[in-house]
N, C-alpha and C. Protein backbone atom coordinates (compact mmCIF):
# COMPACT_ATOMS: atom_id res chain seq x y z
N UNK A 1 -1.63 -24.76 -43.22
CA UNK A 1 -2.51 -25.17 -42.15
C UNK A 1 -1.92 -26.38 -41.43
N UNK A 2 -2.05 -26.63 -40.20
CA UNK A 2 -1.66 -27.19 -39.28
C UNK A 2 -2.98 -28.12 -38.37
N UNK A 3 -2.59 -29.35 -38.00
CA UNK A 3 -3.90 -29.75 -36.96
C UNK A 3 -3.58 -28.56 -35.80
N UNK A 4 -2.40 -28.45 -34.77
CA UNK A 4 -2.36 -27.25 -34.05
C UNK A 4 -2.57 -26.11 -33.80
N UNK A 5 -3.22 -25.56 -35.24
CA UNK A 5 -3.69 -24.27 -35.45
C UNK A 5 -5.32 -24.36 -35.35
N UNK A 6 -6.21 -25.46 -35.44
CA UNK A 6 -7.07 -25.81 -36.59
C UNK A 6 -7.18 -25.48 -37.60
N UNK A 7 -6.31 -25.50 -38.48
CA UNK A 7 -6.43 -24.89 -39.85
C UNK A 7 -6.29 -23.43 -40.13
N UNK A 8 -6.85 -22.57 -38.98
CA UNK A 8 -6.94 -21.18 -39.29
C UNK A 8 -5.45 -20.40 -39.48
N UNK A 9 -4.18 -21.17 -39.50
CA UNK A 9 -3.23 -19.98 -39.87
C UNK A 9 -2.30 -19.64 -38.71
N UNK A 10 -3.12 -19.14 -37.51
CA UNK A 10 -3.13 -18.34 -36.37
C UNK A 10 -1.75 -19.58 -35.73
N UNK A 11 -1.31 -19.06 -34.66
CA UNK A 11 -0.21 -19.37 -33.49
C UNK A 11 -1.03 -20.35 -32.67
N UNK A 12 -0.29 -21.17 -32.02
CA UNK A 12 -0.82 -22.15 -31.10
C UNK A 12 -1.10 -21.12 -30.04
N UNK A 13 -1.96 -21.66 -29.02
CA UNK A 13 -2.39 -21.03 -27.65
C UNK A 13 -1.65 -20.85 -26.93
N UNK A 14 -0.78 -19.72 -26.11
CA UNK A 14 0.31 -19.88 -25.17
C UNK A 14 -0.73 -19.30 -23.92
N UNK A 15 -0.28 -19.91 -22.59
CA UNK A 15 -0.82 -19.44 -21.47
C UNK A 15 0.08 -18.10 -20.72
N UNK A 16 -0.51 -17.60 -19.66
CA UNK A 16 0.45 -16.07 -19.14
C UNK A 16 1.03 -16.18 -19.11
N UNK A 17 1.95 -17.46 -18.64
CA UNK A 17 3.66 -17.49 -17.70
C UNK A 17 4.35 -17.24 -18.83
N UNK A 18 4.28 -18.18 -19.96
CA UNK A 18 4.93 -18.07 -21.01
C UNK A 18 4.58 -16.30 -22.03
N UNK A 19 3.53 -15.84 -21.51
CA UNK A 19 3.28 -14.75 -22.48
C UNK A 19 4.35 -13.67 -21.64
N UNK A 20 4.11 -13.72 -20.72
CA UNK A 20 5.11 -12.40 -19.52
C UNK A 20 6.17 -12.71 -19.93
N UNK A 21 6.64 -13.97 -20.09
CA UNK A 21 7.96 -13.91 -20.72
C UNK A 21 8.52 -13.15 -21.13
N UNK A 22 7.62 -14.01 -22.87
CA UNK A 22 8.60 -12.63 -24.25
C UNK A 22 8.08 -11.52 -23.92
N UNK A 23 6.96 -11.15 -23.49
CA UNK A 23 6.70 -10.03 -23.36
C UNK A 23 8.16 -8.97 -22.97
N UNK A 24 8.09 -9.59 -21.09
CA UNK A 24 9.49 -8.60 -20.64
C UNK A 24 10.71 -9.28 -21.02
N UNK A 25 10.84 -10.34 -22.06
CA UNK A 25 12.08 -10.14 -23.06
C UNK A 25 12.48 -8.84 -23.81
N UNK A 26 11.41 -8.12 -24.62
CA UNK A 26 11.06 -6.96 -25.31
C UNK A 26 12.01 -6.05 -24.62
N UNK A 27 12.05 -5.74 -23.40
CA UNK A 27 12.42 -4.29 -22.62
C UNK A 27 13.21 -4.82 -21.02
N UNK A 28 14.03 -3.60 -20.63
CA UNK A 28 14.76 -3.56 -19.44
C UNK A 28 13.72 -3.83 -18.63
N UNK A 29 13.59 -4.30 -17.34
CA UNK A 29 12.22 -3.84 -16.18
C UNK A 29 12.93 -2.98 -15.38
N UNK A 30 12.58 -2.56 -14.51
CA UNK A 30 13.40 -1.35 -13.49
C UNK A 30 13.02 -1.82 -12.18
N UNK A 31 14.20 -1.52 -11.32
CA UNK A 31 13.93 -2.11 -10.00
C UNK A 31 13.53 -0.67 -8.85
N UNK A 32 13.01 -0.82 -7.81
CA UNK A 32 12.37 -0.01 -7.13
C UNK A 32 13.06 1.22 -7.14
N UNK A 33 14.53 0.99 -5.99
CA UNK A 33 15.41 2.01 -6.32
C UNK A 33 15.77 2.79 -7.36
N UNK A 34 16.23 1.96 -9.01
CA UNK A 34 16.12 2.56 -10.04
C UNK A 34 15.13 3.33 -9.89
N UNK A 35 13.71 3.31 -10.23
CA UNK A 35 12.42 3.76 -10.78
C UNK A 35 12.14 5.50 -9.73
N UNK A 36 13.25 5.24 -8.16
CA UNK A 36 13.13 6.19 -7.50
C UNK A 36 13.57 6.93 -7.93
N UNK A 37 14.98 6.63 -7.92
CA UNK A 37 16.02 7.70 -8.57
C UNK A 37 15.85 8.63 -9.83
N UNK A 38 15.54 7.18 -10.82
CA UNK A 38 14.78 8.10 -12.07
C UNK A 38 13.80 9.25 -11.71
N UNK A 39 13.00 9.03 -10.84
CA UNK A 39 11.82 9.81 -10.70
C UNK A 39 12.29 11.19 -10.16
N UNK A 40 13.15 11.16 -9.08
CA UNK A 40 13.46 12.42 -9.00
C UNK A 40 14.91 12.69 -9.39
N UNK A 41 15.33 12.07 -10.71
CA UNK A 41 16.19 13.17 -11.12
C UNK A 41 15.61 13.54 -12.40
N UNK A 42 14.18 13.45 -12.62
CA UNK A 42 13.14 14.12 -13.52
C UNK A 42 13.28 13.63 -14.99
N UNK A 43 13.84 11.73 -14.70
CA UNK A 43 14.13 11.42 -16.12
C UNK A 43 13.18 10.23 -16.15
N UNK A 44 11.77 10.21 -15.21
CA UNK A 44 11.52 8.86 -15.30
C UNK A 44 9.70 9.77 -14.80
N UNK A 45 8.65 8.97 -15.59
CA UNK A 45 7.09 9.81 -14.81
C UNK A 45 6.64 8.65 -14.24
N UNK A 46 6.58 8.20 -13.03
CA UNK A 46 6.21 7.40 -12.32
C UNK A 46 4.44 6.90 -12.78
N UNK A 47 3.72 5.86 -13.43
CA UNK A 47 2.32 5.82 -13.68
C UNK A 47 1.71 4.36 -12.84
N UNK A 48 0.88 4.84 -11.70
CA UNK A 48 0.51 3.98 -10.94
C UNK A 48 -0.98 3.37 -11.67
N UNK A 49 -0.96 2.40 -12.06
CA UNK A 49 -2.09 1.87 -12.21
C UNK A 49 -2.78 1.09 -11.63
N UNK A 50 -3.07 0.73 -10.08
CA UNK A 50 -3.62 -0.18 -9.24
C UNK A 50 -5.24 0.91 -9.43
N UNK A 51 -5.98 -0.42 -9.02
CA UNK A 51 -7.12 -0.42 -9.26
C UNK A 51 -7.12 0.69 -7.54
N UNK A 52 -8.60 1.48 -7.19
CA UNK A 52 -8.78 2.61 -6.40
C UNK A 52 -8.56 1.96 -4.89
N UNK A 53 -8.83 0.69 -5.00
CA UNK A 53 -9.07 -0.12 -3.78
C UNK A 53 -7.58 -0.10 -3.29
N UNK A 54 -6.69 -0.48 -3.99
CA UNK A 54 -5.42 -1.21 -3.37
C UNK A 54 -4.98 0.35 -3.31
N UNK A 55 -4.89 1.62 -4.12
CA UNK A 55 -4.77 2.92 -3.51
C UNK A 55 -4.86 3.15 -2.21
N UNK A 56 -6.19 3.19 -2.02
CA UNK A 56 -6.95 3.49 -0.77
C UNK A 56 -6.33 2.95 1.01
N UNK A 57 -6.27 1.43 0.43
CA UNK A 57 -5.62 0.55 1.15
C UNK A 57 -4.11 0.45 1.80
N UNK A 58 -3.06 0.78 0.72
CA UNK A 58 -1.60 0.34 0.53
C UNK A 58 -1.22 2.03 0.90
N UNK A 59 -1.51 3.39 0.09
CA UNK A 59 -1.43 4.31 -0.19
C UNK A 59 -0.43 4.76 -1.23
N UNK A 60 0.13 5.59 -1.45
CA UNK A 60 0.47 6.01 -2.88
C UNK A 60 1.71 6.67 -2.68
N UNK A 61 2.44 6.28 -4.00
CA UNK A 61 3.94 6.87 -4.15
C UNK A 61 4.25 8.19 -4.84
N UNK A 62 4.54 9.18 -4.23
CA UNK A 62 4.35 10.51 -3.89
C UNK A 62 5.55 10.72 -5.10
N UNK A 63 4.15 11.84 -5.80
CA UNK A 63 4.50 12.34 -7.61
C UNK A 63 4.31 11.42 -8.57
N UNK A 64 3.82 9.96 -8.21
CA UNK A 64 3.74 9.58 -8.91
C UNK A 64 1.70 9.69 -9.90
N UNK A 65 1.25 9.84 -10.99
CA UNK A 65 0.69 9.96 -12.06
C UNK A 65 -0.32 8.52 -11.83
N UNK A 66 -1.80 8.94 -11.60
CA UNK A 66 -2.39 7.66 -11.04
C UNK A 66 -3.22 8.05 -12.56
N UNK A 67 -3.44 6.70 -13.23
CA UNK A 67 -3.91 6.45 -14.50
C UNK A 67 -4.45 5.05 -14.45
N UNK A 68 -5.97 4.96 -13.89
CA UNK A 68 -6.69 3.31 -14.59
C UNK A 68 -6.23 2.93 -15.71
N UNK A 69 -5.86 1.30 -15.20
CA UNK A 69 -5.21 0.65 -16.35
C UNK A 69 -6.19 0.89 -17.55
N UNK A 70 -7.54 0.93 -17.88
CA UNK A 70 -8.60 1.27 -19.17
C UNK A 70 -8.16 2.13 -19.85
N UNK A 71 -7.41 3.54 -19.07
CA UNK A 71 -7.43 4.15 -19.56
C UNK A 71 -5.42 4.71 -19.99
N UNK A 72 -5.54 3.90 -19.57
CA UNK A 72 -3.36 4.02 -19.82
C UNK A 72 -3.25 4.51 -21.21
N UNK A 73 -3.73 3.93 -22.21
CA UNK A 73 -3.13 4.16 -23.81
C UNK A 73 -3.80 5.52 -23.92
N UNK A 74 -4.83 5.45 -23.83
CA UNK A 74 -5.12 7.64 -23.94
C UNK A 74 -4.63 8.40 -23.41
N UNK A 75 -4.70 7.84 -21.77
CA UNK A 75 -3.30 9.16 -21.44
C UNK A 75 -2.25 9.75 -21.72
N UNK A 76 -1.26 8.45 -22.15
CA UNK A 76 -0.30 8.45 -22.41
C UNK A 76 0.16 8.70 -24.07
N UNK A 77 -0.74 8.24 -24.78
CA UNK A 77 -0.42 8.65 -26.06
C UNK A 77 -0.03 10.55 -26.66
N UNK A 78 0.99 11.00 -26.81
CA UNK A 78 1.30 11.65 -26.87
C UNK A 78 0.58 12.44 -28.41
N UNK A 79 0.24 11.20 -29.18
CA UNK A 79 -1.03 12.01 -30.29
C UNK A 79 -2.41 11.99 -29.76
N UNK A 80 -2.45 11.65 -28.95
CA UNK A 80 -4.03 11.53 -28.02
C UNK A 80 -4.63 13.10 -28.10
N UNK A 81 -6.42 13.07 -28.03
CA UNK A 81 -6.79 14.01 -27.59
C UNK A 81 -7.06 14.09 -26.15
N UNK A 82 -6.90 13.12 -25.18
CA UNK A 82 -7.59 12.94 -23.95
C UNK A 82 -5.43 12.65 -23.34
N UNK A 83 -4.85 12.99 -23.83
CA UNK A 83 -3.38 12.64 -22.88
C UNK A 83 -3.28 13.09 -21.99
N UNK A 84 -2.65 12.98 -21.22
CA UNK A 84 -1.97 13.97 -19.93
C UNK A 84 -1.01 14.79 -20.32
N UNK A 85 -1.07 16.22 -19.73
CA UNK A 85 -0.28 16.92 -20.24
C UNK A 85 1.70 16.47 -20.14
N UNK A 86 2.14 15.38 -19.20
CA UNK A 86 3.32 15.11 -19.75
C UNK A 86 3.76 14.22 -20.51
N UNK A 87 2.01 13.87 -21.32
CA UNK A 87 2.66 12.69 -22.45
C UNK A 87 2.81 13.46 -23.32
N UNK A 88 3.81 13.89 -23.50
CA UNK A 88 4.66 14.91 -24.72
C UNK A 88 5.59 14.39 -26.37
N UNK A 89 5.82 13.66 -25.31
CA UNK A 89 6.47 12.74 -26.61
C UNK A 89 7.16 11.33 -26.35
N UNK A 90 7.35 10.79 -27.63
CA UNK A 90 7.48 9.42 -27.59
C UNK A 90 8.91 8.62 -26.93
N UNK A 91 9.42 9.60 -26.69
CA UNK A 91 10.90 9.46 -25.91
C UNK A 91 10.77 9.30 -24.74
N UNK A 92 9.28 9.93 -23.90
CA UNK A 92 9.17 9.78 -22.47
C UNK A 92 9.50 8.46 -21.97
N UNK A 93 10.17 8.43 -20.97
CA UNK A 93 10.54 7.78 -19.96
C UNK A 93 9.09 7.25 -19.21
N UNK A 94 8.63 6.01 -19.05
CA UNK A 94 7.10 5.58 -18.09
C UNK A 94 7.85 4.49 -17.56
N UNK A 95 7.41 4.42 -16.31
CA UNK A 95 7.31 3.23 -15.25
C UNK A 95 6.58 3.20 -14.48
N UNK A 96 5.54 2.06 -15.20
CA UNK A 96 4.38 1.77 -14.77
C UNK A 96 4.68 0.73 -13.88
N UNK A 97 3.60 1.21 -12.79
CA UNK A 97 3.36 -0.24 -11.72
C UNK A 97 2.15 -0.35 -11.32
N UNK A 98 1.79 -1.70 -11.35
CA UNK A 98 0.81 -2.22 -10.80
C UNK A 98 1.13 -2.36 -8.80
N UNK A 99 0.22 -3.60 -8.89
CA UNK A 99 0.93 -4.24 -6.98
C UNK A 99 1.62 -4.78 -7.01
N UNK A 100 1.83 -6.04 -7.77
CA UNK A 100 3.41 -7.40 -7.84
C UNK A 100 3.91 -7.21 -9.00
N UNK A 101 3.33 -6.18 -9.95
CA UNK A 101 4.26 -6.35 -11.26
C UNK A 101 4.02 -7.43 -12.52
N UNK A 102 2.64 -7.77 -12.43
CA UNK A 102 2.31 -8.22 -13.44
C UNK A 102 2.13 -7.58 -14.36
N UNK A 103 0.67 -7.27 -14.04
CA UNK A 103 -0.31 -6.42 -14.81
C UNK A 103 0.44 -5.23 -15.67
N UNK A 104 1.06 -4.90 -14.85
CA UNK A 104 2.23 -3.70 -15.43
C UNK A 104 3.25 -4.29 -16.45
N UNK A 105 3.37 -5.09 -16.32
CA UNK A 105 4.50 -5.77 -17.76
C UNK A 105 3.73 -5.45 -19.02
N UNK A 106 2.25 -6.27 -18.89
CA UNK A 106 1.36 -6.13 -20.23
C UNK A 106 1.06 -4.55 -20.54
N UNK A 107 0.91 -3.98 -19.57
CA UNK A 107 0.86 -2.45 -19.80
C UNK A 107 1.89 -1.85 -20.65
N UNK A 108 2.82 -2.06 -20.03
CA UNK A 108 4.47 -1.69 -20.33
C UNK A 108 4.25 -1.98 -22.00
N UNK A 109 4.15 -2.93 -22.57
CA UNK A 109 4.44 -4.00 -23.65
C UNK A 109 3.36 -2.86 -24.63
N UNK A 110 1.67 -2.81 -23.98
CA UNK A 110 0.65 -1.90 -24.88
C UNK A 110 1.46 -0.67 -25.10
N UNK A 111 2.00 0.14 -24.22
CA UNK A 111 2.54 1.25 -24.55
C UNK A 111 3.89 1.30 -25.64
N UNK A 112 4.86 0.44 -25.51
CA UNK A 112 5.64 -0.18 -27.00
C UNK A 112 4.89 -0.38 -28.17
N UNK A 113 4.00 -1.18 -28.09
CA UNK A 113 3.14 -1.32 -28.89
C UNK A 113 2.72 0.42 -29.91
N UNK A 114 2.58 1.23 -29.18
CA UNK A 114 2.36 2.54 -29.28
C UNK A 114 3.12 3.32 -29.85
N UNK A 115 4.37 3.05 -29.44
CA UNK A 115 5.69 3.52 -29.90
C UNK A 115 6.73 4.31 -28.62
N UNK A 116 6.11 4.39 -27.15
CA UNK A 116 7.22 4.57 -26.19
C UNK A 116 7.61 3.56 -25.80
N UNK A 117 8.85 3.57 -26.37
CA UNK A 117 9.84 2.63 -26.53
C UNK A 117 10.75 2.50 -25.23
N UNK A 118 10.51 3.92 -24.81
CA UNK A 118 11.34 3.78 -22.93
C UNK A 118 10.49 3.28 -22.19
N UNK A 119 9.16 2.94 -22.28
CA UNK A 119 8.53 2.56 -21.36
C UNK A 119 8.62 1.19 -20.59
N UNK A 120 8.79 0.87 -19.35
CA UNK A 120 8.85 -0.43 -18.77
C UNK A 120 8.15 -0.36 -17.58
N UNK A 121 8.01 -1.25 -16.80
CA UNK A 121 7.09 -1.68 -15.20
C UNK A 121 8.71 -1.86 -14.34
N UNK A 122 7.89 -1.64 -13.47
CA UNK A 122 8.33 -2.44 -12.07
C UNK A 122 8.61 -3.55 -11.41
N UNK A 123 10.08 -3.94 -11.06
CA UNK A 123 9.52 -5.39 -11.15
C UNK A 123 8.92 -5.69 -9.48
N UNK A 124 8.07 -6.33 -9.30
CA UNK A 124 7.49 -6.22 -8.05
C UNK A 124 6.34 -5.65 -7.80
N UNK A 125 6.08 -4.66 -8.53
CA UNK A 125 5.17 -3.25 -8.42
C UNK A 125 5.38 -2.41 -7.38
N UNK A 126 4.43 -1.91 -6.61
CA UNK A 126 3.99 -1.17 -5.38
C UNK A 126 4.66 -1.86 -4.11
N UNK A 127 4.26 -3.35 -4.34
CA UNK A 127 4.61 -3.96 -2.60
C UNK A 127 6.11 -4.21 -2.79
N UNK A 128 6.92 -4.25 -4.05
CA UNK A 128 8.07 -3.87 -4.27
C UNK A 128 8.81 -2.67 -3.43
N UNK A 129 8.33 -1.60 -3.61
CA UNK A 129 9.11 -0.37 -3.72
C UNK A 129 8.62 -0.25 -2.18
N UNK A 130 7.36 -0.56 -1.99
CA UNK A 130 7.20 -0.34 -0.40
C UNK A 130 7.58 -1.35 0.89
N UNK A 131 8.52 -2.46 0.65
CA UNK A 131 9.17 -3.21 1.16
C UNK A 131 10.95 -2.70 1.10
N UNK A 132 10.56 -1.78 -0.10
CA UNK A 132 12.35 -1.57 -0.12
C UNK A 132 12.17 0.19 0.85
N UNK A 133 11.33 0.22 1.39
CA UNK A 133 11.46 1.42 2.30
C UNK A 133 11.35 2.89 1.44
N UNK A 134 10.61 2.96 0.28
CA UNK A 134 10.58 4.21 -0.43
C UNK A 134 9.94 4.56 0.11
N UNK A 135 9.48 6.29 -0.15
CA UNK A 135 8.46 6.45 -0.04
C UNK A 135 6.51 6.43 -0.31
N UNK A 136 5.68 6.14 0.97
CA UNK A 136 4.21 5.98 0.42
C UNK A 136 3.99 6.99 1.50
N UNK A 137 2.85 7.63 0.66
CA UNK A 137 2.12 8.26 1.36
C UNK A 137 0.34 7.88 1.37
């Protein structure tokens, strides 16, 4: 026990900046172009997780797999009863994006957590890939 802990054992308190860190220490991130290319040379499932609003708003990257962040770990779990039919197995390739690429790191990190181990975000997210001139529809 520690005064820094209060006694309980547990890790001191770290705030986000420092948690995104180690987090995307863990894994590669992928940059827009990458995440394109992957996508259509059918080695990468594009998973958009922006909330319906910024959809609606921004519009959407064509083939890519729209999954609420709530519900990311069921879809994707490949022992799931509620998966999507291309969460097949644990080798899949995911690149998840949020809008700037936060939110999607911690995503990224739950799905490791899981055991897809290829899985990473975007760095940037959405306003990433749609500044680098991909396609939105």
């Amino acid at each position: 026990m520690s005064a820094t802990d209060g006694g309980s054992g547990a890790r001191p308190p770290v705030g986000i900046d420092e948690f995104l860190e180690r987090v995307r220490a863990g894994y590669a991130r992928i940059d827009p172009q990458e995440a394109y290319e992957a996508a259509r040379a059918g080695d990468a499932l594009l998973v958009d997780i922006r909330y319906a609003a910024l959809r609606e708003r921004d519009g959407l990257v064509p083939g890519a797999v729209v999954v609420e962040r709530n519900e990311l770990e069921w879809r994707l779990d490949p022992q799931g009863s509620h998966r999507l039919p291309e969460a097949t197995s644990h080798t899949l390739r995911v690149v998840v994006f949020c809008n700037e690429g936060y939110a999607s790191s911690l995503a990224a990190h739950s799905l490791h957590q899981l055991g897809l181990h290829r899985a990473t975000d975007l760095v940037g997210g959405f306003q990433a890939w749609k500044n680098a001139g991909l396609p939105v529809e």
